[in-house]
C-alpha atoms as a PDB file:
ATOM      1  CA  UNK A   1     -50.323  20.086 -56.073  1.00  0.00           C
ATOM      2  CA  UNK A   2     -47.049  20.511 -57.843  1.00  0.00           C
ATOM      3  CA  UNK A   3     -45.810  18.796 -60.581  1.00  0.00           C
ATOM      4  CA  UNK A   4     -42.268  18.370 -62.040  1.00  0.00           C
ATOM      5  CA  UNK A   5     -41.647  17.619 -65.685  1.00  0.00           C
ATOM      6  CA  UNK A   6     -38.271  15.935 -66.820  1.00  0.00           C
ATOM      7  CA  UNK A   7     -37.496  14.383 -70.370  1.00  0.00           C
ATOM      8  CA  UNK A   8     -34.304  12.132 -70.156  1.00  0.00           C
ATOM      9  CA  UNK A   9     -32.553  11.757 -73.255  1.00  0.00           C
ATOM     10  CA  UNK A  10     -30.561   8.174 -73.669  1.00  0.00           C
ATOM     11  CA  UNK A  11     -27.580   7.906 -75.396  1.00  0.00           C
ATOM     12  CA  UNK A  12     -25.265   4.920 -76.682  1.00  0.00           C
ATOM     13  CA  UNK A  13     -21.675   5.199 -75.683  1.00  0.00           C
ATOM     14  CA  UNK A  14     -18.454   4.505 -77.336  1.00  0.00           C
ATOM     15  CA  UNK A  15     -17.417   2.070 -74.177  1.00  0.00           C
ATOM     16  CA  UNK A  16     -20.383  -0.153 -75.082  1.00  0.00           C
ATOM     17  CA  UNK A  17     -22.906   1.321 -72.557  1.00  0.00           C
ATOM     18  CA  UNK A  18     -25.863   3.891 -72.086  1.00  0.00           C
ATOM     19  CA  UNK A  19     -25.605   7.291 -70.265  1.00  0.00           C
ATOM     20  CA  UNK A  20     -28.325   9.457 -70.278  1.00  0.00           C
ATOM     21  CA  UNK A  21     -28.885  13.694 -69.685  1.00  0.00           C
ATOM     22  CA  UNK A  22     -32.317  15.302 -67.694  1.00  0.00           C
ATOM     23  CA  UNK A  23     -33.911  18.152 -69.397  1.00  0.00           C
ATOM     24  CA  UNK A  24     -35.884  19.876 -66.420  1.00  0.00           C
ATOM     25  CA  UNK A  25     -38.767  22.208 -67.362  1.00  0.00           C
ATOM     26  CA  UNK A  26     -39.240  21.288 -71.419  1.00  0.00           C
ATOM     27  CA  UNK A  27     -41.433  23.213 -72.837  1.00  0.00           C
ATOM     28  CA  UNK A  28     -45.324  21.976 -72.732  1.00  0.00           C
ATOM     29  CA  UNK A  29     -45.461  20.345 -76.208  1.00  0.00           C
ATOM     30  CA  UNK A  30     -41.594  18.681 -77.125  1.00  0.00           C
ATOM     31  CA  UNK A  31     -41.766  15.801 -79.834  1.00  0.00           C
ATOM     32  CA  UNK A  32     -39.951  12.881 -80.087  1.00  0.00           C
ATOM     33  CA  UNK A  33     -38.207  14.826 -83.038  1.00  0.00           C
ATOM     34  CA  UNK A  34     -37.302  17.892 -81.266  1.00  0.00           C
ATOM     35  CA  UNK A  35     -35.626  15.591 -78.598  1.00  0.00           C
ATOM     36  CA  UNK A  36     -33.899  13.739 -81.308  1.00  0.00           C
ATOM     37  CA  UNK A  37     -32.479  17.229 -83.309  1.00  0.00           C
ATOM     38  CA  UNK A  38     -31.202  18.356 -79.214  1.00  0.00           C
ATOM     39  CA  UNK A  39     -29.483  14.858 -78.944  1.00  0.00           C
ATOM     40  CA  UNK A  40     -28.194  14.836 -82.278  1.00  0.00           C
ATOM     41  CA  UNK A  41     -26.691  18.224 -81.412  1.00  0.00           C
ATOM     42  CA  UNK A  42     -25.024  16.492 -78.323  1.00  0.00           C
ATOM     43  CA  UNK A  43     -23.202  13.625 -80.053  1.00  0.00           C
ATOM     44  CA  UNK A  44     -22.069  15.408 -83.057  1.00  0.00           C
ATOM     45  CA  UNK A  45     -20.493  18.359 -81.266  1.00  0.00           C
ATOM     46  CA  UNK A  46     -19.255  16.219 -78.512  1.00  0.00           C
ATOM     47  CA  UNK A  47     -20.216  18.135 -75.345  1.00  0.00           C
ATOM     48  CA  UNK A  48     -20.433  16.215 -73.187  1.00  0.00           C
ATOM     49  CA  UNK A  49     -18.976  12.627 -72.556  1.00  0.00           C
ATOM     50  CA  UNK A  50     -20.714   9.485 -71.137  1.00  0.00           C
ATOM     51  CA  UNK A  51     -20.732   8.518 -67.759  1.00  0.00           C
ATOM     52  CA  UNK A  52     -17.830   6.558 -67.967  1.00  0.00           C
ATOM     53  CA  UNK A  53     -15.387   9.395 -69.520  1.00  0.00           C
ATOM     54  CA  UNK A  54     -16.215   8.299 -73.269  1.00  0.00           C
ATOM     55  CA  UNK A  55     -18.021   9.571 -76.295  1.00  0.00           C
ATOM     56  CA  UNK A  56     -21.628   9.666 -76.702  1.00  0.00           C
ATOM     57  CA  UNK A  57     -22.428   7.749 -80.113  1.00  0.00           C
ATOM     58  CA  UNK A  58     -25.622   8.107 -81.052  1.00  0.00           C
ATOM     59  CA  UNK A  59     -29.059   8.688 -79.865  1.00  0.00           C
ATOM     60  CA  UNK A  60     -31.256   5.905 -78.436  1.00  0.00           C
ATOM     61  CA  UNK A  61     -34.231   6.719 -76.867  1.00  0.00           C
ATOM     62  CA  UNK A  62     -36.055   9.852 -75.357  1.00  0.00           C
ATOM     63  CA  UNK A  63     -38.770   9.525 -72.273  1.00  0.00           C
ATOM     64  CA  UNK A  64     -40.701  12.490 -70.850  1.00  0.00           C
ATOM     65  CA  UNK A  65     -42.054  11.720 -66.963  1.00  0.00           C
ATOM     66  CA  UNK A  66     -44.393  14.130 -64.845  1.00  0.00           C
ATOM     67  CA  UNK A  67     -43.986  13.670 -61.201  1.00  0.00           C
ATOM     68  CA  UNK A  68     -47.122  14.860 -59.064  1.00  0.00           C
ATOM     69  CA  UNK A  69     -46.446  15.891 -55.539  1.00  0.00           C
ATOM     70  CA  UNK A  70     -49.239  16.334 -52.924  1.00  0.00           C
ATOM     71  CA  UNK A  71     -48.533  17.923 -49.534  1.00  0.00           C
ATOM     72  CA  UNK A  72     -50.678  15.687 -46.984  1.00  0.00           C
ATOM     73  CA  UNK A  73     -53.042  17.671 -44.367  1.00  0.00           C
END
């Protein structure tokens, strides 16, 4: 069994919507903070833009999901 661990960070965008980055492999233990300091990073030195070509605005919401996958016999 292999499993694949993501954490998506969620961003608010200047054009009124929400664009979001994957973070494949984190390390075993990330916090909500140390998600928060990496997003902050993001917005404040503006690199990179929202999916709709404008800039990220400020940090909404971080979500870490593990994906099991079983080869069947």
């Amino acid at each position: 069994m292999a499993d694949k661990v993501v954490v998506y960070l969620k961003f608010a965008t200047a054009g009124g919507k929400t664009s979001s980055v994957t973070i494949n492999n984190p390390r075993e233990n990330v916090t909500l903070a140390d998600a928060k300091a990496a997003a902050d990073v993001l917005v404040a030195q503006q690199v990179i833009e929202g999916s709709d070509s404008t800039a990220l605005t400020g940090f909404k919401e971080a979500t870490k999901v593990t994906t099991s996958t079983v080869e069947l016999a």
